[in-house]
Protein backbone atom coordinates (compact mmCIF):
# COMPACT_ATOMS: atom_id res chain seq x y z
CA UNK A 1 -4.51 2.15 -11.55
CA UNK A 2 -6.27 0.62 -8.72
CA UNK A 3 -5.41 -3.02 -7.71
CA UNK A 4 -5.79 -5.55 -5.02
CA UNK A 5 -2.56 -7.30 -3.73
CA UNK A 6 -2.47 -11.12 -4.56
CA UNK A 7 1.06 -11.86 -3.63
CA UNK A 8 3.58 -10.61 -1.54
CA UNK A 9 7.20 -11.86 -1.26
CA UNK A 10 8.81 -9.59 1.29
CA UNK A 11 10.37 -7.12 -1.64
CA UNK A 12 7.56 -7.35 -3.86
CA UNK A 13 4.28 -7.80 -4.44
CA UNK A 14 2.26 -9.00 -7.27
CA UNK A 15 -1.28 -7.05 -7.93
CA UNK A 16 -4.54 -7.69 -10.03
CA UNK A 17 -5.69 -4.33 -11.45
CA UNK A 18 -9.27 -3.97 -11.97
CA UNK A 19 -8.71 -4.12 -15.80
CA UNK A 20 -7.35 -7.45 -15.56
CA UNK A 21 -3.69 -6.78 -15.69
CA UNK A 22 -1.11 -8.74 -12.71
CA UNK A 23 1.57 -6.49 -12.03
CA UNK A 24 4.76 -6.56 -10.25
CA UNK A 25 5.65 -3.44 -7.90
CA UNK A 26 7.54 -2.30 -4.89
CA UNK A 27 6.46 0.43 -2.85
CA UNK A 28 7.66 4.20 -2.95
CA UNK A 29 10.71 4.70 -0.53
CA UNK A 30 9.24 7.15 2.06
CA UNK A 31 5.66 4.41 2.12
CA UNK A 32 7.34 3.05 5.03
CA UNK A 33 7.46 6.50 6.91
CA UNK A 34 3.53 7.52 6.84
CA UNK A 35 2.88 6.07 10.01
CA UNK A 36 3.23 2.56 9.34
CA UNK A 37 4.65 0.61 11.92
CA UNK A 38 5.05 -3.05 10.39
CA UNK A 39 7.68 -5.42 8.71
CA UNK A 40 4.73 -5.33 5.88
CA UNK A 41 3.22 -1.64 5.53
CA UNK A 42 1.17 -3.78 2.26
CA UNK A 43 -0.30 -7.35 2.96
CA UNK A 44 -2.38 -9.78 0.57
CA UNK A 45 -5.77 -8.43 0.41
CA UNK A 46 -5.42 -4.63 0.33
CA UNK A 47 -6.90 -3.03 -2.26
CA UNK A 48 -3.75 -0.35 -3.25
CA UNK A 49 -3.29 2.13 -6.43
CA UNK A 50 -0.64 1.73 -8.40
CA UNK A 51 1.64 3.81 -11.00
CA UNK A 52 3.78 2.58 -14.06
CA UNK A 53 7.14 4.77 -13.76
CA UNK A 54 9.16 5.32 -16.87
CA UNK A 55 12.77 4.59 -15.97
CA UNK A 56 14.58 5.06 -19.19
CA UNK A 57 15.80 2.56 -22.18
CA UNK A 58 17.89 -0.51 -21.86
CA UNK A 59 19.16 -2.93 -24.60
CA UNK A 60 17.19 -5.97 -25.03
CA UNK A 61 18.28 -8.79 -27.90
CA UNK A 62 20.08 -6.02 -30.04
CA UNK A 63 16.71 -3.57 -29.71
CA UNK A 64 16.05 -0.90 -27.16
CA UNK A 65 12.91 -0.87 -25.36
CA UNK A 66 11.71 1.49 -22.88
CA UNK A 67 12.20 0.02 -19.21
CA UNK A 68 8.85 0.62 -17.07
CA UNK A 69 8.72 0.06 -13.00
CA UNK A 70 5.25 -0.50 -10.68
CA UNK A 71 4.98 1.39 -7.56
CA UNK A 72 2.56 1.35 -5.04
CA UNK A 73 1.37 4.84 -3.74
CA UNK A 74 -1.21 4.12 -1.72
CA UNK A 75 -3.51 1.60 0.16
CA UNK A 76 -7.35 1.72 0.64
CA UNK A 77 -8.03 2.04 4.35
CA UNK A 78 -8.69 -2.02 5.35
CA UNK A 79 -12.18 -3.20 6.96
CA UNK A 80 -10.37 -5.37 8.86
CA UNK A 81 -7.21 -7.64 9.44
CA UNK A 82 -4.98 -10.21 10.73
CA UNK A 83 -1.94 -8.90 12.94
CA UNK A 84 0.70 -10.06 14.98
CA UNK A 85 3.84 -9.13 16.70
CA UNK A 86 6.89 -9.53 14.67
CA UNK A 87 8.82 -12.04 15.12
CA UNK A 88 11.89 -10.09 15.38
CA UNK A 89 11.27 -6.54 16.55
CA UNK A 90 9.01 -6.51 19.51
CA UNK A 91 7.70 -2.91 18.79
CA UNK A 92 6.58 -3.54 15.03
CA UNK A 93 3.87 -5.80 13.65
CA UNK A 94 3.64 -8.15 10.89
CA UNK A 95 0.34 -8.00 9.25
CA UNK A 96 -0.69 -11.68 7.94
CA UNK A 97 -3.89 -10.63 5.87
CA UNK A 98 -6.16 -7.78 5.05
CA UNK A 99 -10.10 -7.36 4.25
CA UNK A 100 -10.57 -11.04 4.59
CA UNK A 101 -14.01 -12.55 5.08
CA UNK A 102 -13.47 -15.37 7.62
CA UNK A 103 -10.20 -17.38 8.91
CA UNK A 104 -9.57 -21.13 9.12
CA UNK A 105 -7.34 -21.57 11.52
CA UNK A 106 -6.00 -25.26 11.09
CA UNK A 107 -4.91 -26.96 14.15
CA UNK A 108 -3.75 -30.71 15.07
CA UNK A 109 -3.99 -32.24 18.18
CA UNK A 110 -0.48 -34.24 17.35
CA UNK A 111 1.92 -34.32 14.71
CA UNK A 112 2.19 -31.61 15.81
CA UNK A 113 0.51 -30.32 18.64
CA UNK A 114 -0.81 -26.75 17.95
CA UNK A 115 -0.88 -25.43 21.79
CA UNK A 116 -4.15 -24.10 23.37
CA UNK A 117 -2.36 -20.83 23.84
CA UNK A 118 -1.81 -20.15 20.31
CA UNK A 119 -5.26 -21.01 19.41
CA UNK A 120 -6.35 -19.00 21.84
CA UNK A 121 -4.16 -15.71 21.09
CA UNK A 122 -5.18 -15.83 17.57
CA UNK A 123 -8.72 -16.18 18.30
CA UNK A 124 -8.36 -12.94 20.20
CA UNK A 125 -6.66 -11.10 17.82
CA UNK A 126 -8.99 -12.46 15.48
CA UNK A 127 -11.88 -10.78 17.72
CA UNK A 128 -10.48 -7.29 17.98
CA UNK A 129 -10.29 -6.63 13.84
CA UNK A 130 -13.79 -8.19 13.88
CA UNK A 131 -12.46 -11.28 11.46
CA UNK A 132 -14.95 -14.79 12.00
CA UNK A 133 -12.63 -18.10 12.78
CA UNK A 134 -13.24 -21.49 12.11
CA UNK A 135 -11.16 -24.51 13.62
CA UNK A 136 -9.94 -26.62 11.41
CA UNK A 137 -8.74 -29.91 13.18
CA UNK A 138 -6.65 -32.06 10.38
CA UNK A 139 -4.78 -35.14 11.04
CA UNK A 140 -7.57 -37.00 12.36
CA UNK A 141 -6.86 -40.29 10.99
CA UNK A 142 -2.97 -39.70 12.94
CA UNK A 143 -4.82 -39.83 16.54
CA UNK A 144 -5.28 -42.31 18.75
CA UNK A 145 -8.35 -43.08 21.08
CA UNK A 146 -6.99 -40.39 23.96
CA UNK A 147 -6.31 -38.19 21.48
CA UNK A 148 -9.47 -38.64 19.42
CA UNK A 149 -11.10 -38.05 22.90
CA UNK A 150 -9.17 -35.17 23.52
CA UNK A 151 -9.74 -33.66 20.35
CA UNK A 152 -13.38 -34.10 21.16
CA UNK A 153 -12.76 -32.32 23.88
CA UNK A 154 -11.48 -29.81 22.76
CA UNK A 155 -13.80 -28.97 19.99
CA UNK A 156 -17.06 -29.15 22.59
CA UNK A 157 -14.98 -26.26 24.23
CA UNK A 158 -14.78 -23.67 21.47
CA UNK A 159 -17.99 -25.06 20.04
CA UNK A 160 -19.63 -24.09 23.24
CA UNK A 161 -17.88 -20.65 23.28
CA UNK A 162 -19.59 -20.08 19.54
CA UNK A 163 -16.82 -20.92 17.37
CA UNK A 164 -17.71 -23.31 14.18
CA UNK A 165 -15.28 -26.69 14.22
CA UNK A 166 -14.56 -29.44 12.20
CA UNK A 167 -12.33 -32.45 12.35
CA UNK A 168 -11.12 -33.47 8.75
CA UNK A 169 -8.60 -35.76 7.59
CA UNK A 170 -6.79 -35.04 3.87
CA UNK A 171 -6.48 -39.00 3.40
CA UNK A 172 -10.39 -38.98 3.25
CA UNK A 173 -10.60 -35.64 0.72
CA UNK A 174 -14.29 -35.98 0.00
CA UNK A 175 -15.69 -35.73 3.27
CA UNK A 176 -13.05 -32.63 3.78
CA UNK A 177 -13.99 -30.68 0.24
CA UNK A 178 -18.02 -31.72 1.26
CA UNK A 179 -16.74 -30.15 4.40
CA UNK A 180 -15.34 -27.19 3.73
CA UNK A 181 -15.99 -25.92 -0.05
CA UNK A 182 -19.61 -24.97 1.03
CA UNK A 183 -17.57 -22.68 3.76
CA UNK A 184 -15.59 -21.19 1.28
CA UNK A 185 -18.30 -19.97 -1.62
CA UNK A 186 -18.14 -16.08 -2.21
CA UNK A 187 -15.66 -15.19 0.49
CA UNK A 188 -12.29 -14.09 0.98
CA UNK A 189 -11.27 -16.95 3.54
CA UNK A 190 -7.65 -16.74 5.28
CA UNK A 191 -5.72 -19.66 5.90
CA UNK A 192 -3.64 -19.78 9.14
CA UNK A 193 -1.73 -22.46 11.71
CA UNK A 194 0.86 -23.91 12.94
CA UNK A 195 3.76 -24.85 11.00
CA UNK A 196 3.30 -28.43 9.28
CA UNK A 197 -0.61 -29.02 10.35
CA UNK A 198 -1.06 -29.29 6.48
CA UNK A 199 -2.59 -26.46 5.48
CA UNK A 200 -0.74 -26.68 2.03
CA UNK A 201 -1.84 -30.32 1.67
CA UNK A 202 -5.83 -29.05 2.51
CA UNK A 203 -5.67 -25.82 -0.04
CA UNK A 204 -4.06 -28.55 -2.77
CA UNK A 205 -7.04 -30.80 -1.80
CA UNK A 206 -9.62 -27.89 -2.01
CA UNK A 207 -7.89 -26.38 -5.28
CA UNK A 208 -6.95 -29.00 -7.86
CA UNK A 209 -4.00 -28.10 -10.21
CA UNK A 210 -2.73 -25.01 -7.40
CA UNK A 211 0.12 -28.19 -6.33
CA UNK A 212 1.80 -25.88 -3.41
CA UNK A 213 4.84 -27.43 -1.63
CA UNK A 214 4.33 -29.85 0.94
CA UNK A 215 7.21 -31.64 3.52
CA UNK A 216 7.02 -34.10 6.15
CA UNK A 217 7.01 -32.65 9.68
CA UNK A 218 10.30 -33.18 12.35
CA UNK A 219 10.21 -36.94 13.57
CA UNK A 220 12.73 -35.30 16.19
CA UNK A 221 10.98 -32.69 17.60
CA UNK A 222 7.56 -33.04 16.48
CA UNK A 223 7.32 -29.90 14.96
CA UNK A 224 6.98 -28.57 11.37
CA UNK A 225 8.94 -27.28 8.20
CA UNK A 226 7.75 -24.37 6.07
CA UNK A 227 6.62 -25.37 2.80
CA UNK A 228 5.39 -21.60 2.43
CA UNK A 229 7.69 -18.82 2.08
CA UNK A 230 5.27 -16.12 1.40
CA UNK A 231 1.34 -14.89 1.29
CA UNK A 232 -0.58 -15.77 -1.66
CA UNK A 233 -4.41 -15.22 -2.95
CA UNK A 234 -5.77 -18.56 -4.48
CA UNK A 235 -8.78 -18.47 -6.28
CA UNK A 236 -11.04 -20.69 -6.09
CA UNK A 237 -13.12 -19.73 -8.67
CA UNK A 238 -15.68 -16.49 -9.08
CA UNK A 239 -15.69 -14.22 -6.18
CA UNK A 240 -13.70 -17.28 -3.74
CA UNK A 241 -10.46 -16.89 -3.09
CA UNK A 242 -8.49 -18.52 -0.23
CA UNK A 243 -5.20 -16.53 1.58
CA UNK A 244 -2.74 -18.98 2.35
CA UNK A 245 0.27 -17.78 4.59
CA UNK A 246 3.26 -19.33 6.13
CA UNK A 247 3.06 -21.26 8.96
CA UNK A 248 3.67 -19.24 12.31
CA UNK A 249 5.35 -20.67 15.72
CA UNK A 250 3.81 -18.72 17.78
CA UNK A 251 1.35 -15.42 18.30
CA UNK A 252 2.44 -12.36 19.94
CA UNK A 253 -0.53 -10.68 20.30
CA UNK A 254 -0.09 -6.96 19.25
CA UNK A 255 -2.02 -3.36 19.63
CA UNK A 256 -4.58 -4.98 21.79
CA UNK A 257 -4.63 -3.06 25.34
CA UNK A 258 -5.18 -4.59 29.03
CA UNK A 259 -8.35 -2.93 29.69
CA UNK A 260 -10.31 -4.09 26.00
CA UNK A 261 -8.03 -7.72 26.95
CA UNK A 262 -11.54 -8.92 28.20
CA UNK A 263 -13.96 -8.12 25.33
CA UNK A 264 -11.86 -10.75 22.83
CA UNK A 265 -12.66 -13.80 25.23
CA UNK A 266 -15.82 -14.47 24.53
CA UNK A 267 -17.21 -16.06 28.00
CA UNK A 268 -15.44 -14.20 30.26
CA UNK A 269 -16.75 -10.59 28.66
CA UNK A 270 -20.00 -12.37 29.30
CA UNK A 271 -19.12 -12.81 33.02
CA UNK A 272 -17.43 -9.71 33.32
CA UNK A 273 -20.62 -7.77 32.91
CA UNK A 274 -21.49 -9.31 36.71
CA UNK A 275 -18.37 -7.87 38.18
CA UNK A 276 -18.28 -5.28 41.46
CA UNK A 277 -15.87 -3.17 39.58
CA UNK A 278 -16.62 -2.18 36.19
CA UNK A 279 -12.59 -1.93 35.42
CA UNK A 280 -12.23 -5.73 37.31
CA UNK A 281 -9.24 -7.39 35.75
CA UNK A 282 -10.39 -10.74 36.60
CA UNK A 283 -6.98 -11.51 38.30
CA UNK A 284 -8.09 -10.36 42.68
CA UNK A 285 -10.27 -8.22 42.85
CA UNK A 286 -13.12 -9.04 45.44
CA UNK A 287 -16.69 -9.72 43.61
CA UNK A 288 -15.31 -10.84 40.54
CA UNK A 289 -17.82 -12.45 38.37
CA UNK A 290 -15.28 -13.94 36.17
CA UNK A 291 -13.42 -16.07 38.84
CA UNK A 292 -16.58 -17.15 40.33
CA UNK A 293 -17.37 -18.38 37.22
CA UNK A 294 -14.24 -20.49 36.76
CA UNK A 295 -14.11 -21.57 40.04
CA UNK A 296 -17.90 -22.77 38.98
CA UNK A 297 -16.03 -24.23 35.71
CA UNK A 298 -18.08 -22.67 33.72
CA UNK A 299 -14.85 -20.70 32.30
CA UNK A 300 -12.37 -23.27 31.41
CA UNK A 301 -8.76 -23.19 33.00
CA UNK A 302 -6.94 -23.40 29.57
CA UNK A 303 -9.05 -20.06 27.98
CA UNK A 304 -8.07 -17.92 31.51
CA UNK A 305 -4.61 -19.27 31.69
CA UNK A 306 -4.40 -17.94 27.53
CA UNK A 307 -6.05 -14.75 29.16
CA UNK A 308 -3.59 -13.93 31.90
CA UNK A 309 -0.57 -14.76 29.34
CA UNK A 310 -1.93 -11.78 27.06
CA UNK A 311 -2.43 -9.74 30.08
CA UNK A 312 1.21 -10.21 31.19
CA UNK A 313 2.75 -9.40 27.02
CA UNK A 314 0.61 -5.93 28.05
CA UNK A 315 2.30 -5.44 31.89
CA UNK A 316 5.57 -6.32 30.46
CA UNK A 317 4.95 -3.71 27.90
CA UNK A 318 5.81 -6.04 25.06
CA UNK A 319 3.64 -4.84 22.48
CA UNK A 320 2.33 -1.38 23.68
CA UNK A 321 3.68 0.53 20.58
CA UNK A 322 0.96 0.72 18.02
CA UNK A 323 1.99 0.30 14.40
């Protein structure tokens, strides 16, 4: 049977065939050796084939009944996806999502404060498995006037760079499903963030009756719990689904190498095209386009600083191993 992946808990993972049918399955044993370098060698979203394993009898209520086990054999090679470095093991990755339309990445200015160096890793990422991102900034109604102007800021900035943004607030949910439900028609749409920037209040907003758990962030450390344990497909109705995922601290950024770094910022590959050298690194070199350009601010400080953080996970040799 052929299937796509709807939920996966770490052990197992729940699949829709394409005759209806939602399975449970693991994967075959030696899966995990073809290759596959990741915590997750199957993610929500792949489209997989499955086979229904007889395993014998077993008593059940005084009657035996034939016992019957799902594996997984095989995934459909992926248009694209979501990746990061694991959390735990610097040389394997942890797939977040596969064949996904478009990502909302939700971010909050305060309560808490998703940094500009996350944003900017995962629009990177995003970038180099070709995935569109849209910036989702939630908790307006939380912010004060500097940090209403700051958000402002902040949006004119990735606006300008050609990234779609939008400043919502879940206490006012009809201007956020007027929004964002237009967004989300006829597409696979991933949701991704911070830890406690509410994306499980937003999908429960956006999906009445899906009631996913929701807690109060850290008054101590400003900082959130997860609500989410694992990845799960939502739909939202025909052909609209939504991905939601557990919240992440932070984004290792992994496979991507130093000299494609450039391409995946936006402005500066724009710049870079100007440069004496055609393998510049933006970092010395004499004739650089790219630091004339921010010394012209027409680069902003907080995208180059994100740029020469990725640039030193690839010196440091972090994340060189591909998966």
């Amino acid at each position: 049977m052929r299937g796509l992946v709807i939920k996966n808990t770490g052990s197992w993972y729940t699949v829709k065939t394409d005759d209806g049918q939602v399975v449970e399955c693991k994967i075959k044993g030696n899966f995990r050796l073809k290759g596959i370098r990741s915590t997750n060698p199957v993610a929500v979203g792949d489209r997989v084939t499955v086979i229904v394993a007889k395993t014998g009898e077993r008593e059940s209520g005084g009657a035996r009944e034939e016992r019957t086990v799902c594996w997984i054999t095989e995934i459909e090679d992926r248009r694209n996806y979501i990746i990061r470095k694991s959390s735990n093991l610097s040389k394997q990755s942890h797939i977040i999502a596969a064949n996904v339309d478009q990502a909302f990445l939700i971010v909050t200015v305060n309560h808490p404060e998703t940094s500009l160096t996350f944003i900017d890793r995962f629009l990177a990422s995003a970038e180099a498995y070709r995935v569109p991102v849209t910036l989702i900034f939630n908790k307006t109604d939380l912010l004060n006037e500097d940090e209403l102007r700051y958000q402002h800021m902040m949006m004119d900035l990735y606006e300008h760079i050609g990234y779609p943004c939008h400043a919502i607030s879940c206490l006012a949910p009809s201007s956020a499903r007027e929004a964002l439900l237009p967004l989300l028609q006829e597409k696979i749409t991933l949701f991704s963030g911070n830890s406690g920037v509410g994306k499980s209040t937003l999908i429960n907003l956006l999906v009445p009756g899906v009631q996913l758990r929701t807690a109060e962030i850290s008054d101590a450390h400003n900082t959130g719990m997860h609500t989410t344990t694992f990845s799960e497909m939502i739909s939202l109705g025909e052909a609209s689904y939504i991905i939601d995922t557990p919240g992440i601290k932070g984004f290792g950024t992994f496979d991507i190498e130093k000299e494609e770094l450039t391409s995946y910022f936006r402005e500066i590959f724009q710049f870079s095209k100007d440069c004496r050298f055609s393998n510049c690194t933006h970092t010395h070199e004499p004739g650089c386009a790219v630091l004339k350009a921010l010394d012209e601010h027409y680069i902003a400080q907080s995208r180059y600083h994100s740029y020469l953080s990725m640039l030193e996970d690839k010196e440091e040799n972090k994340y060189r191993e591909a998966f």
